[in-house]
C-alpha atoms as a PDB file:
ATOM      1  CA  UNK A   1     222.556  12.347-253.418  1.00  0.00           C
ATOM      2  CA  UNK A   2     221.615  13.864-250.120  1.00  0.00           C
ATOM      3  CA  UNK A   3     220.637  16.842-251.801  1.00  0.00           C
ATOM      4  CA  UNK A   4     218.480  15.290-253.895  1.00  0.00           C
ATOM      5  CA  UNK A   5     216.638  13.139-250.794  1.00  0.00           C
ATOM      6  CA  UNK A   6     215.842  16.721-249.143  1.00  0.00           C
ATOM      7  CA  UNK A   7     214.254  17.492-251.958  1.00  0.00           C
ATOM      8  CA  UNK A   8     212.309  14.614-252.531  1.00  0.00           C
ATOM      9  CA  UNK A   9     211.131  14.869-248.406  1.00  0.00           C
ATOM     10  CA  UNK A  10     210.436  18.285-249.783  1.00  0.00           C
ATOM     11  CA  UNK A  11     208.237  17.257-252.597  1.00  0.00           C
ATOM     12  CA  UNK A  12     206.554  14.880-250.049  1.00  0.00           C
ATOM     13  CA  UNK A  13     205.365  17.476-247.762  1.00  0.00           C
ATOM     14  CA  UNK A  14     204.011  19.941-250.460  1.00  0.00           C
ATOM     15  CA  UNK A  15     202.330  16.312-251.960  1.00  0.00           C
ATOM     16  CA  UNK A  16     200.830  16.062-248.498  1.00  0.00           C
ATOM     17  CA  UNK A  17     199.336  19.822-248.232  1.00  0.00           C
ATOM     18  CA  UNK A  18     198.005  19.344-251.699  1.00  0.00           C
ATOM     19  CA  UNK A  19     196.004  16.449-250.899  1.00  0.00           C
ATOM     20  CA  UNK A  20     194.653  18.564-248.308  1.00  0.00           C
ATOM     21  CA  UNK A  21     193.950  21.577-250.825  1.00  0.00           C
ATOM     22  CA  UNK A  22     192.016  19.283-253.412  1.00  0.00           C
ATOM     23  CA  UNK A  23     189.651  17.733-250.702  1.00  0.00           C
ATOM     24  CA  UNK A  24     188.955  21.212-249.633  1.00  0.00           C
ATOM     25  CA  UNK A  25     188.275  21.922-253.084  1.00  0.00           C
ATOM     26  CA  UNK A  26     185.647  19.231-253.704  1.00  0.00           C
ATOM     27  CA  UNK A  27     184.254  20.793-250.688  1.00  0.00           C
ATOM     28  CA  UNK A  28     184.174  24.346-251.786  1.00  0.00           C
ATOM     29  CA  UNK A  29     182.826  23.251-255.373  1.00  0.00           C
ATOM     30  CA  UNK A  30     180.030  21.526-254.073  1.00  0.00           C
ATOM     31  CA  UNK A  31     179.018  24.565-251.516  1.00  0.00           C
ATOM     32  CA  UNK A  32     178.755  26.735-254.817  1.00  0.00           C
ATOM     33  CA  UNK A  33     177.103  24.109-256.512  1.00  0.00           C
ATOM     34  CA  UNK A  34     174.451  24.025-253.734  1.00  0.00           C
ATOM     35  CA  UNK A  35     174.119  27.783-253.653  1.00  0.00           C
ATOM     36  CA  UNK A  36     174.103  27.574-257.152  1.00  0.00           C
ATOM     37  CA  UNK A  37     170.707  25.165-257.183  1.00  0.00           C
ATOM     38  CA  UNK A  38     169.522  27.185-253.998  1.00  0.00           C
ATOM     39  CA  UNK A  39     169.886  30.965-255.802  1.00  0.00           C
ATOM     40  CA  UNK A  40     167.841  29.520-258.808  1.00  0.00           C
ATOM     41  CA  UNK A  41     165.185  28.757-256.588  1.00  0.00           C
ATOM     42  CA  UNK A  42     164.935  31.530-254.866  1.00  0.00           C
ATOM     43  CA  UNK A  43     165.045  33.747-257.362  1.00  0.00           C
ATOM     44  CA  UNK A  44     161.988  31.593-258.761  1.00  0.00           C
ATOM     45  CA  UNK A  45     160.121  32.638-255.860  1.00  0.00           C
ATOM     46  CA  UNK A  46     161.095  36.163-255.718  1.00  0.00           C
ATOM     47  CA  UNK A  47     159.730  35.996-259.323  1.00  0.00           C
ATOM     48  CA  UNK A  48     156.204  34.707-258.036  1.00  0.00           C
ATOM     49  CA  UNK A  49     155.656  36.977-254.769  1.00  0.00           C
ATOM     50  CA  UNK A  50     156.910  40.066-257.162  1.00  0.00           C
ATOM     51  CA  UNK A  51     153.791  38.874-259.556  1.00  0.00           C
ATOM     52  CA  UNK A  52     151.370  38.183-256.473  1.00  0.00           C
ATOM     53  CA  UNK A  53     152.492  41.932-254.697  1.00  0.00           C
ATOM     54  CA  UNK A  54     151.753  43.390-258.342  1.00  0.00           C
ATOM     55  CA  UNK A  55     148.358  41.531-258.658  1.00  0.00           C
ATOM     56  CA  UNK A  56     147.635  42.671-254.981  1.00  0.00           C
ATOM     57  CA  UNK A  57     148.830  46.386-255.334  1.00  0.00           C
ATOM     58  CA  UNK A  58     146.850  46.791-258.872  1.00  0.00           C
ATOM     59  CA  UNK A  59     143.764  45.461-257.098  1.00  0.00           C
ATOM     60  CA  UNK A  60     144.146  48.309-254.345  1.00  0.00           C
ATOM     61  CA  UNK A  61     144.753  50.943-256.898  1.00  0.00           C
ATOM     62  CA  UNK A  62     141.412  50.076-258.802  1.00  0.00           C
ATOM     63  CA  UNK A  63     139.545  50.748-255.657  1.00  0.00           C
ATOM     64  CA  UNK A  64     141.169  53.944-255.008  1.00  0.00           C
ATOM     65  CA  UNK A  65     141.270  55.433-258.994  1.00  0.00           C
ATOM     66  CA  UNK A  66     138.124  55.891-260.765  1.00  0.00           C
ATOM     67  CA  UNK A  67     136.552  52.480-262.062  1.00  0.00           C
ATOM     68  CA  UNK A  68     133.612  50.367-262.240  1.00  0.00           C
ATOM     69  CA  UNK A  69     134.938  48.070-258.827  1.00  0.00           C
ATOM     70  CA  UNK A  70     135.103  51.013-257.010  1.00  0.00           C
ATOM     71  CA  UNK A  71     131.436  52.978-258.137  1.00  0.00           C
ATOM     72  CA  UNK A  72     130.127  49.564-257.612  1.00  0.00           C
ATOM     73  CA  UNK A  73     131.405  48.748-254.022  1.00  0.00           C
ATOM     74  CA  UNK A  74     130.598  52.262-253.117  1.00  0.00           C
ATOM     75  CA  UNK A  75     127.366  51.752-254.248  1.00  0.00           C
ATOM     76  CA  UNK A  76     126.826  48.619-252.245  1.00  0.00           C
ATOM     77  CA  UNK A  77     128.136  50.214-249.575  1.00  0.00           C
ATOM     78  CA  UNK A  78     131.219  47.902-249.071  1.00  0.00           C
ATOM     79  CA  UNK A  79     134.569  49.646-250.470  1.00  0.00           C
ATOM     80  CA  UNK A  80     135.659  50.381-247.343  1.00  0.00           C
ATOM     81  CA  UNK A  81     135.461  47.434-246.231  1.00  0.00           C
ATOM     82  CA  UNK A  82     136.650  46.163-249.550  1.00  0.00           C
ATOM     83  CA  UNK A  83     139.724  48.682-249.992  1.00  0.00           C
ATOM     84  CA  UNK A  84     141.029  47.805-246.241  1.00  0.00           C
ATOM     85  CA  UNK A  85     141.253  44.353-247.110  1.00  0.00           C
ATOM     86  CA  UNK A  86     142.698  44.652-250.307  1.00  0.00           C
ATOM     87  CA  UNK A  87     145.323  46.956-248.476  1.00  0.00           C
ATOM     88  CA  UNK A  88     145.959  44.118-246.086  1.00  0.00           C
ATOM     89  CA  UNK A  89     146.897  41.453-248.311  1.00  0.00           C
ATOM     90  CA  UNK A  90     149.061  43.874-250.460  1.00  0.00           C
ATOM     91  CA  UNK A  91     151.249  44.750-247.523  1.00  0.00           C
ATOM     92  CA  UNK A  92     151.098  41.223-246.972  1.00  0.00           C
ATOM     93  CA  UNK A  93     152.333  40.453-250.557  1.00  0.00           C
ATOM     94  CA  UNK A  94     154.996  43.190-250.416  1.00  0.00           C
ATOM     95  CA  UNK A  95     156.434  41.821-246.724  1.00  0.00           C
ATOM     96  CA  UNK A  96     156.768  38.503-248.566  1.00  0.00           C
ATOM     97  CA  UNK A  97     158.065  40.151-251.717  1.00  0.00           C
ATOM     98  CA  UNK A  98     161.024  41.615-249.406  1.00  0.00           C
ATOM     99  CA  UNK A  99     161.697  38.437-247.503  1.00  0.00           C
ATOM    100  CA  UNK A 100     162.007  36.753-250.869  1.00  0.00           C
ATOM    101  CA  UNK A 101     164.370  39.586-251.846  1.00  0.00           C
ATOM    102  CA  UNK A 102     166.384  39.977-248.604  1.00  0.00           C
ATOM    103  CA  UNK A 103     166.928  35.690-248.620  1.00  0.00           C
ATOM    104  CA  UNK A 104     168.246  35.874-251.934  1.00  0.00           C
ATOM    105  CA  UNK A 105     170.503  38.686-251.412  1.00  0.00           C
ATOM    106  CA  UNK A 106     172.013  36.266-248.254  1.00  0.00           C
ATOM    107  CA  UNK A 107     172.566  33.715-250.579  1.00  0.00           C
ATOM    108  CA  UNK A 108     174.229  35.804-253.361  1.00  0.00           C
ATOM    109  CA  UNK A 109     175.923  37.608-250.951  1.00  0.00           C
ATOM    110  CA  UNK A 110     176.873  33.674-249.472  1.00  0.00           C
ATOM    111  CA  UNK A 111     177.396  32.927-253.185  1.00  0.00           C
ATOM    112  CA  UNK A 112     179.990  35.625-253.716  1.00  0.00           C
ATOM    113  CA  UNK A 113     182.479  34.565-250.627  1.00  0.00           C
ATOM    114  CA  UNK A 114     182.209  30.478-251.560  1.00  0.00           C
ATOM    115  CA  UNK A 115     183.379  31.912-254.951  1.00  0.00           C
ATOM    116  CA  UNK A 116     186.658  34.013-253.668  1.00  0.00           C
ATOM    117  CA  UNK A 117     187.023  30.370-251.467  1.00  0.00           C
ATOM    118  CA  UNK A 118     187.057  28.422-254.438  1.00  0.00           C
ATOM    119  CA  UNK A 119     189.409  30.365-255.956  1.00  0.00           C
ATOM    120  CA  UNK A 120     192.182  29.925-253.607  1.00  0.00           C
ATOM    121  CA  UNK A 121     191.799  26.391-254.200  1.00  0.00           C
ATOM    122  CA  UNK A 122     191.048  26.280-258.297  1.00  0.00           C
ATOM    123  CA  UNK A 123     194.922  25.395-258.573  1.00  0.00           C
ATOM    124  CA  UNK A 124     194.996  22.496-256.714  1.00  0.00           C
ATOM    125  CA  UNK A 125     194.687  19.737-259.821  1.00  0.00           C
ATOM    126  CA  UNK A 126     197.648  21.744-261.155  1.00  0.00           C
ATOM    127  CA  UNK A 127     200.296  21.696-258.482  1.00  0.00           C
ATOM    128  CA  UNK A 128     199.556  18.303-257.438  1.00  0.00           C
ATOM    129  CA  UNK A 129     200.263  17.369-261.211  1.00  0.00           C
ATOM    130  CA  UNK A 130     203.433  19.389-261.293  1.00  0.00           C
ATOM    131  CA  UNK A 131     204.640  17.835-258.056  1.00  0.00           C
ATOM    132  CA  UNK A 132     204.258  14.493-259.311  1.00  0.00           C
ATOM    133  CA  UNK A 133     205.902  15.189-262.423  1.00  0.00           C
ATOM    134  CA  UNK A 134     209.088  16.621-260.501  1.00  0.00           C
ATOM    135  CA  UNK A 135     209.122  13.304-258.272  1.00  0.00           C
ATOM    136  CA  UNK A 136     208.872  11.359-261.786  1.00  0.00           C
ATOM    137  CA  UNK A 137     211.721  12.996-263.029  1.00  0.00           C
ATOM    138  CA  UNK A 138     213.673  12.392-259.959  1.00  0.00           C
ATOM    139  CA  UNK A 139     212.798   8.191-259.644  1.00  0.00           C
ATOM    140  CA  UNK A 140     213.941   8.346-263.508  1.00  0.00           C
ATOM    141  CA  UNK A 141     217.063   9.684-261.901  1.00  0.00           C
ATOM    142  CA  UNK A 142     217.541   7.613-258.836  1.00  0.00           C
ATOM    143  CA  UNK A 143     215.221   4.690-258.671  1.00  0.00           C
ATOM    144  CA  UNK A 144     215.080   2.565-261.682  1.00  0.00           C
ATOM    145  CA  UNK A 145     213.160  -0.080-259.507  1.00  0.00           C
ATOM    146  CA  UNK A 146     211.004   2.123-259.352  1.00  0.00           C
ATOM    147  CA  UNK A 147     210.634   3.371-262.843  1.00  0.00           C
ATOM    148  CA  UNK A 148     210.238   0.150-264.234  1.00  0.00           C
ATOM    149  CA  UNK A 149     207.126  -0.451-262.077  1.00  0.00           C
ATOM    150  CA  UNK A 150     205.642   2.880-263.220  1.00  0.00           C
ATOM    151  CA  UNK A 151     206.357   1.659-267.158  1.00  0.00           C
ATOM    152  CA  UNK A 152     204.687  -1.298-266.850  1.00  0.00           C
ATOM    153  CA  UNK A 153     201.717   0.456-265.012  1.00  0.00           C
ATOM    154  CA  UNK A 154     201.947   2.859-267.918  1.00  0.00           C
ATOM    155  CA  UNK A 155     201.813  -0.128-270.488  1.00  0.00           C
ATOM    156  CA  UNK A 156     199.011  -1.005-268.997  1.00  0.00           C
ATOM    157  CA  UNK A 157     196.622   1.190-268.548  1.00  0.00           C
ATOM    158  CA  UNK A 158     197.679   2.184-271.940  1.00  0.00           C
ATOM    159  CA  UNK A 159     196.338  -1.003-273.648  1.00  0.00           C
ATOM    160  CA  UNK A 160     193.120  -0.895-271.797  1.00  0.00           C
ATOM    161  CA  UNK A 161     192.714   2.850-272.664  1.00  0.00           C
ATOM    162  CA  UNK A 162     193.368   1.403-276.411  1.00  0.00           C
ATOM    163  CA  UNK A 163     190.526  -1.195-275.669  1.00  0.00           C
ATOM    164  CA  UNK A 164     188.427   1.377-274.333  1.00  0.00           C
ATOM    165  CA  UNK A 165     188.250   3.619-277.118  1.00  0.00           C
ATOM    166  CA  UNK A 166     187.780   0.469-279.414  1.00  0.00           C
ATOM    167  CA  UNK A 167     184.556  -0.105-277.250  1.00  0.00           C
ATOM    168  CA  UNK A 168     183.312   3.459-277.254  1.00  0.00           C
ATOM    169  CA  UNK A 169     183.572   3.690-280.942  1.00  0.00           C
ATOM    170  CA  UNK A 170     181.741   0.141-281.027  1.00  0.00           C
ATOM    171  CA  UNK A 171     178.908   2.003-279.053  1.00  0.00           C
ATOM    172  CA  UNK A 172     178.187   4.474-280.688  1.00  0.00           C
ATOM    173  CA  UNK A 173     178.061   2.550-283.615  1.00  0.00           C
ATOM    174  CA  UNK A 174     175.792   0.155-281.830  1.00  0.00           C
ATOM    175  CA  UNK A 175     173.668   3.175-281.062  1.00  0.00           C
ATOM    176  CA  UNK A 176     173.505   4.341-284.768  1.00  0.00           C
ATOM    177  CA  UNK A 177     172.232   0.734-285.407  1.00  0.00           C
ATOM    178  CA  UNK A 178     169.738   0.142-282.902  1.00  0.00           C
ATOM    179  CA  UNK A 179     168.306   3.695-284.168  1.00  0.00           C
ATOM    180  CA  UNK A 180     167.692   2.510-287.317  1.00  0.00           C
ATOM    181  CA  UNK A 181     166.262  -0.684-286.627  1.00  0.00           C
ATOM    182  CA  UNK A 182     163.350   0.698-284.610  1.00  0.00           C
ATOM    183  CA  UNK A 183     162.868   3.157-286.960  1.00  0.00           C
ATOM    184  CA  UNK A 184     162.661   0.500-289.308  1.00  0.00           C
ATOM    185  CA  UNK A 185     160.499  -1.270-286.836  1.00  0.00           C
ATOM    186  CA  UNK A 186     158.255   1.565-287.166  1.00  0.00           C
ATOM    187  CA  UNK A 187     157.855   1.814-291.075  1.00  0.00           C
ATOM    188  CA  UNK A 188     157.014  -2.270-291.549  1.00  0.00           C
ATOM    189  CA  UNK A 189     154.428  -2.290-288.748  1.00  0.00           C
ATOM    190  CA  UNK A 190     152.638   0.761-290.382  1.00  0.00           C
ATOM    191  CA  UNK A 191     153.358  -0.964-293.607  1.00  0.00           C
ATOM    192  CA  UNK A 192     151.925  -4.572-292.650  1.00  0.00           C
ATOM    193  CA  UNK A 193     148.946  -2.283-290.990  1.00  0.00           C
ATOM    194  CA  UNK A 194     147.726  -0.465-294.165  1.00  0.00           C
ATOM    195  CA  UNK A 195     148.646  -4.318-296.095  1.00  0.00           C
ATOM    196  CA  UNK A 196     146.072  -6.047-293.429  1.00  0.00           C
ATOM    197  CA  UNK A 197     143.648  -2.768-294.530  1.00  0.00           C
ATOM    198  CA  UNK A 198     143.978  -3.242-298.119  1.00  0.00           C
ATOM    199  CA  UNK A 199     143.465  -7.305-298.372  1.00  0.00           C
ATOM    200  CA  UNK A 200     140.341  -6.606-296.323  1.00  0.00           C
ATOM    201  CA  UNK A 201     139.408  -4.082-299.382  1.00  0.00           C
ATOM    202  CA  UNK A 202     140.599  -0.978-298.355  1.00  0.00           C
ATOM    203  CA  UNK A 203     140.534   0.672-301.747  1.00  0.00           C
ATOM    204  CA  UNK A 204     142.943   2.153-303.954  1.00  0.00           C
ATOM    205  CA  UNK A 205     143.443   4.688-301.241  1.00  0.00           C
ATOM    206  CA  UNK A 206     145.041   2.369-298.991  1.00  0.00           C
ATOM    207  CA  UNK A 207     146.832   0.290-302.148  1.00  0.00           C
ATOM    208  CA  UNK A 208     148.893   4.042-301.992  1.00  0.00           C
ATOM    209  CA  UNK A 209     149.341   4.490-298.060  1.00  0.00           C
ATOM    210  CA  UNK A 210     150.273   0.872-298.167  1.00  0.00           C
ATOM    211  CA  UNK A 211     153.153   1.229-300.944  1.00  0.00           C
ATOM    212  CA  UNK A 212     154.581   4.152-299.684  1.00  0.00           C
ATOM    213  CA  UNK A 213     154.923   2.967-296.070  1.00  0.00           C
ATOM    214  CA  UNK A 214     156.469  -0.718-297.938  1.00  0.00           C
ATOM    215  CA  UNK A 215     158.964   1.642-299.993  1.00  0.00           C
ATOM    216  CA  UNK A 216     159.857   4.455-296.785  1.00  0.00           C
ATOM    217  CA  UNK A 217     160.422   0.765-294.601  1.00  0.00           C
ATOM    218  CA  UNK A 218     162.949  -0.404-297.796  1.00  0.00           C
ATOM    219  CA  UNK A 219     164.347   2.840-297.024  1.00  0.00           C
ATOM    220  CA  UNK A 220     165.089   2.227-293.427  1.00  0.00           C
ATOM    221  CA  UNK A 221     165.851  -0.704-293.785  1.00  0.00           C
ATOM    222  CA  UNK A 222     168.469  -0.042-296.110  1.00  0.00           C
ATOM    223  CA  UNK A 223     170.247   2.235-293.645  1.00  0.00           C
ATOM    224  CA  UNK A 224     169.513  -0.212-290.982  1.00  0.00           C
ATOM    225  CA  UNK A 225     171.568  -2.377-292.685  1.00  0.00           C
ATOM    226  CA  UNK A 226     174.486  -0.206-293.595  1.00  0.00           C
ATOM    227  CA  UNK A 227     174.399   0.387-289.929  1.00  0.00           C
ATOM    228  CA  UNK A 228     174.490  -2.915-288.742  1.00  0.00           C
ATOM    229  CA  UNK A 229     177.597  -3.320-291.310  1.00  0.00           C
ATOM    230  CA  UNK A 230     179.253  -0.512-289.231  1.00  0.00           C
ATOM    231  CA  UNK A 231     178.728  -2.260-285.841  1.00  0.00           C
ATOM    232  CA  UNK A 232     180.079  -5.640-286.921  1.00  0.00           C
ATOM    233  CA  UNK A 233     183.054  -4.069-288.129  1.00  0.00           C
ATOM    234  CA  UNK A 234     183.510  -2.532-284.835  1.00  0.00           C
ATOM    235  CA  UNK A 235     182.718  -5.233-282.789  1.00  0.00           C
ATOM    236  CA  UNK A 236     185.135  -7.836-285.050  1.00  0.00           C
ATOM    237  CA  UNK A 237     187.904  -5.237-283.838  1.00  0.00           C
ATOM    238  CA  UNK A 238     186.707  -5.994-280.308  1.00  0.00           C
ATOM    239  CA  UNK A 239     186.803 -10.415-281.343  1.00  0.00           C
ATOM    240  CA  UNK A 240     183.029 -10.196-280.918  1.00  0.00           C
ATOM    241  CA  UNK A 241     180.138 -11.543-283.127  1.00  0.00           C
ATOM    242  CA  UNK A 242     177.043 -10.933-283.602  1.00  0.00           C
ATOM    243  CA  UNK A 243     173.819 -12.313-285.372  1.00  0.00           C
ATOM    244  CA  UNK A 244     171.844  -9.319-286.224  1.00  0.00           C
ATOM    245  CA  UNK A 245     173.314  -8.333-289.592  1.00  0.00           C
ATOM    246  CA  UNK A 246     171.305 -10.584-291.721  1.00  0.00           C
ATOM    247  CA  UNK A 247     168.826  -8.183-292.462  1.00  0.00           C
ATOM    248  CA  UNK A 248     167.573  -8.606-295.819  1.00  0.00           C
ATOM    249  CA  UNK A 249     165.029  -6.466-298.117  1.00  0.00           C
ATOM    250  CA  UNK A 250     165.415  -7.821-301.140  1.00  0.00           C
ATOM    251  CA  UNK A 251     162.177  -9.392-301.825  1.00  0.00           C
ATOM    252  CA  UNK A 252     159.109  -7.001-301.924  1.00  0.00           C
ATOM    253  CA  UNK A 253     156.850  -7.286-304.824  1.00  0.00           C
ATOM    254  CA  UNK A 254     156.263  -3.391-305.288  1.00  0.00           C
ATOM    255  CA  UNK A 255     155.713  -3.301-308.746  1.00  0.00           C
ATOM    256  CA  UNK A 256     154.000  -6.448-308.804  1.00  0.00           C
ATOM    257  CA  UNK A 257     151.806  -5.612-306.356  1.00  0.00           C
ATOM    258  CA  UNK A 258     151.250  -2.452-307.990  1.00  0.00           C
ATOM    259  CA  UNK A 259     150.267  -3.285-311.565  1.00  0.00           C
ATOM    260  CA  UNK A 260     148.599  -6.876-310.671  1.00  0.00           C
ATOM    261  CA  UNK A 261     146.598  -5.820-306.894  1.00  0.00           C
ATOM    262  CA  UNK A 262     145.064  -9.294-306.488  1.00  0.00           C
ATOM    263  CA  UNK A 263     144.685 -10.605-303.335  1.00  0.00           C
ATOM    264  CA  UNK A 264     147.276 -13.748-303.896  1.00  0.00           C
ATOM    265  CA  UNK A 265     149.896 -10.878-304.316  1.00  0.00           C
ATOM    266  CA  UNK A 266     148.497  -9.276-301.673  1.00  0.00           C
ATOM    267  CA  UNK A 267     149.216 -12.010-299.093  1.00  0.00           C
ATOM    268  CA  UNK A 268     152.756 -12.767-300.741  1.00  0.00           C
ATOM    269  CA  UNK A 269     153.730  -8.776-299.947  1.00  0.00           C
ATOM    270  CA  UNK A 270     151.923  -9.369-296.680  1.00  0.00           C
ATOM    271  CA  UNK A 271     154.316 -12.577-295.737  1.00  0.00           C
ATOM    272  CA  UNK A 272     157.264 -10.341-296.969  1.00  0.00           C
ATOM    273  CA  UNK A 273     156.661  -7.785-294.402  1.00  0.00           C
ATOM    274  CA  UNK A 274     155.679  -9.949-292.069  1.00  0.00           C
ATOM    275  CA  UNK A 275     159.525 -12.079-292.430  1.00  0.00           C
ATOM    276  CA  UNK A 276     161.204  -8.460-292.708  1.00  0.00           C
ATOM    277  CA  UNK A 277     159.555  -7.189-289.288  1.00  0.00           C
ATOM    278  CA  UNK A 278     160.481 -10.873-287.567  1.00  0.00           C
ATOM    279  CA  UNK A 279     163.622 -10.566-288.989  1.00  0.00           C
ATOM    280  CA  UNK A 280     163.946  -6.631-287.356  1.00  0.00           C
ATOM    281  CA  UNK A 281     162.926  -7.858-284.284  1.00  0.00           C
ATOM    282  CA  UNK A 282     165.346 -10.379-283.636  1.00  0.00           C
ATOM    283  CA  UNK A 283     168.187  -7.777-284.800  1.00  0.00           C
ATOM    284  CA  UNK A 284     166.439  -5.267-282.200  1.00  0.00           C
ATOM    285  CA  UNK A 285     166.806  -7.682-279.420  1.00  0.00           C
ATOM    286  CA  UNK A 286     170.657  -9.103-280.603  1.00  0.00           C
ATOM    287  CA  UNK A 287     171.855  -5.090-281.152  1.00  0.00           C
ATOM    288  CA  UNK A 288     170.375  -4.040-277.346  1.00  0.00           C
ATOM    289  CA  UNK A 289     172.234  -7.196-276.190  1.00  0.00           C
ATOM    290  CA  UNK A 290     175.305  -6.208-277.446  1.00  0.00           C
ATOM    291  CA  UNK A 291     174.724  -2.563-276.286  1.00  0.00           C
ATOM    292  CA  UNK A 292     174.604  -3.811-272.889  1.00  0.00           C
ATOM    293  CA  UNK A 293     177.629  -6.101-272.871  1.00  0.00           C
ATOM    294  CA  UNK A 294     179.567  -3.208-274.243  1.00  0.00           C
ATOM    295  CA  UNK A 295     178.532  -0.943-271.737  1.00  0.00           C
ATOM    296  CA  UNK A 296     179.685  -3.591-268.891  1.00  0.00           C
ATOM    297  CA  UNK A 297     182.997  -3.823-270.875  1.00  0.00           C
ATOM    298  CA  UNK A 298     182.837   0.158-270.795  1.00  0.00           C
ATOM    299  CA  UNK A 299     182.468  -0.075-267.133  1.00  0.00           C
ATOM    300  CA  UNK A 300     184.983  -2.633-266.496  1.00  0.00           C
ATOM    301  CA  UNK A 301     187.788  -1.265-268.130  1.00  0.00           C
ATOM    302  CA  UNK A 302     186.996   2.580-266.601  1.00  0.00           C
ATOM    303  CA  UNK A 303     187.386   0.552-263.455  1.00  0.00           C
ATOM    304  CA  UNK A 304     190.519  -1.165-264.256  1.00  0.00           C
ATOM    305  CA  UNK A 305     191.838   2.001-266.012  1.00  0.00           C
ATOM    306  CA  UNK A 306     191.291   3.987-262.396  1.00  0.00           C
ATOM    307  CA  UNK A 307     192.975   1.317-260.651  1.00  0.00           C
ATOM    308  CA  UNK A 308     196.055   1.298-262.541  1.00  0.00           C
ATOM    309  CA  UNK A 309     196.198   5.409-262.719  1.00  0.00           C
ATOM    310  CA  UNK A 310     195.497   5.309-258.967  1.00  0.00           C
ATOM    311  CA  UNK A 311     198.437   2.658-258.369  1.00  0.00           C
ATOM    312  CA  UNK A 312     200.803   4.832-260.744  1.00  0.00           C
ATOM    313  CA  UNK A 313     199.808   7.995-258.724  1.00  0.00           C
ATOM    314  CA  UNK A 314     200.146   6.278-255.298  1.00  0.00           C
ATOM    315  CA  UNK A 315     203.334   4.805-256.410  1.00  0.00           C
ATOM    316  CA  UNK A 316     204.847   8.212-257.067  1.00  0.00           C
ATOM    317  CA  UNK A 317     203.621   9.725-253.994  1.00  0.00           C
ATOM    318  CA  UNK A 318     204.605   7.433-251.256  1.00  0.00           C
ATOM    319  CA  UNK A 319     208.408   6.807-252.842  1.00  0.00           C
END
């Protein structure tokens, strides 16, 4: 038994100079993060005073080779004047050009050594994870106080992990959903558009354009509603309920409309898309709702979740 307390004081200090190593290793990852961000600029301007000492050093050579500047500022009288200040701002350019070069050779240079720091730290995650696994083995051993606090703590964190994925999945089907619906959204206000065009007379013309935007809305509504299908299934697995999946389709007049285009039928179709888009906005609103009480419940249980995994950590270390 004594043996087995010097090793667990053992285990202690290493647990001790690993908490030291990881907090040095946030620290060295977010130095080469920062140089990271800081070489990428640079190396934008580099890019820009290397295309300004190009533009400046071309300029200078077409005063000194044969061209048409040159003839005409020696005509004038002026290239001397000309070439000495075009010389001038291309040693200019090029001084910047190598001060832009030498600063981002510092930083790679800076880049390089923060890299070989990092790596004597990249471990750290590791042998803090194998330490604590040795002192779990050893409470299982010695301390079943203990170990029965870290099993319920397990228990736990487990069912709200269980929750949590229940609440992701119910996301991302909530997602899916709201997708569809404003697409849908989309497709009956461009249908009732072209329907408030055509009662007014818009020809046969717009009789098409309206019918194909009334049959491409039937369309996304359809999947609208397969998707709202989805998300009530995932939120009943949550104990949740919600109003939006009584989107219905069922009643356009497409052929009626198409073969008898009066303007009664006309304003029946019109009321039809005009109960389907009411009927999409009030799913809209109910499916961004639930987004957003699932995303607090997302929130809530990471929080919990990092509680619990912090208390089974801290529970380990300190014994």
């Amino acid at each position: 038994m004594d043996q087995a307390r010097t090793q667990l004081l053992e285990w202690n200090e290493q647990l001790a100079a690993c908490r030291e190593k990881r907090q040095l290793k946030e620290k060295r990852q977010r130095r080469l993060s920062e140089l990271e961000t800081q070489i990428s600029r640079q190396q934008a301007v580099v890019q820009q005073c290397r295309s300004a000492a190009n533009e400046e050093q071309a300029d200078v050579e077409t005063l000194t080779n044969a061209s048409l500047p040159r003839a005409w500022y020696k005509l004038i009288g002026q290239l001397e004047e000309k070439l000495e200040r075009e010389e001038k701002e291309a040693a200019e350019a090029a001084l910047k050009l190598d001060s832009a070069l030498s600063a981002l050779a510092s930083l790679e240079s800076e880049h390089e050594e923060a890299s070989r720091l990092y790596a004597e730290v990249t471990n750290a995650e590791l042998e803090f994870e194998e330490l604590l696994a040795k002192k779990k083995g050893w409470i299982r051993l010695f301390d079943e106080e203990t170990e029965k606090e870290l099993e319920r703590l397990s228990n736990e964190a487990g069912t709200l992990r269980a929750r949590l994925r229940e609440t992701a999945e119910a996301e991302d089907a909530g997602s899916r959903a709201y997708s569809k619906l404003t697409g849908a959204q989309d497709k009956l206000r461009s249908a009732r558009n072209w329907g408030t065009y055509d009662m007014l007379g818009g020809g046969a013309i717009s009789t098409a354009v309206k019918h194909s935007r009334i049959d491409a809305a039937r369309a996304q509504m359809q999947q609208a509603q397969s998707s709202l299908r989805a998300f009530e299934r995932e939120l009943a697995d949550l104990n949740w309920r919600t109003g939006a999946g009584d989107v219905e389709m069922s009643g356009f007049l497409t052929f009626a409309d198409y073969f008898f285009d009066g303007f009664i039928t006309d304003w029946v179709v019109q009321g039809r898309i005009n109960d389907a888009l009411r009927k999409v906005d009030r799913g809209v609103v109910e499916v961004k709702v639930q987004l957003e009480r699932l995303a607090d419940e997302r929130k809530r249980l990471e929080l919990e979740i990092a509680g619990l995994d912090g208390s089974y950590k801290e529970l380990i270390e300190n014994r």
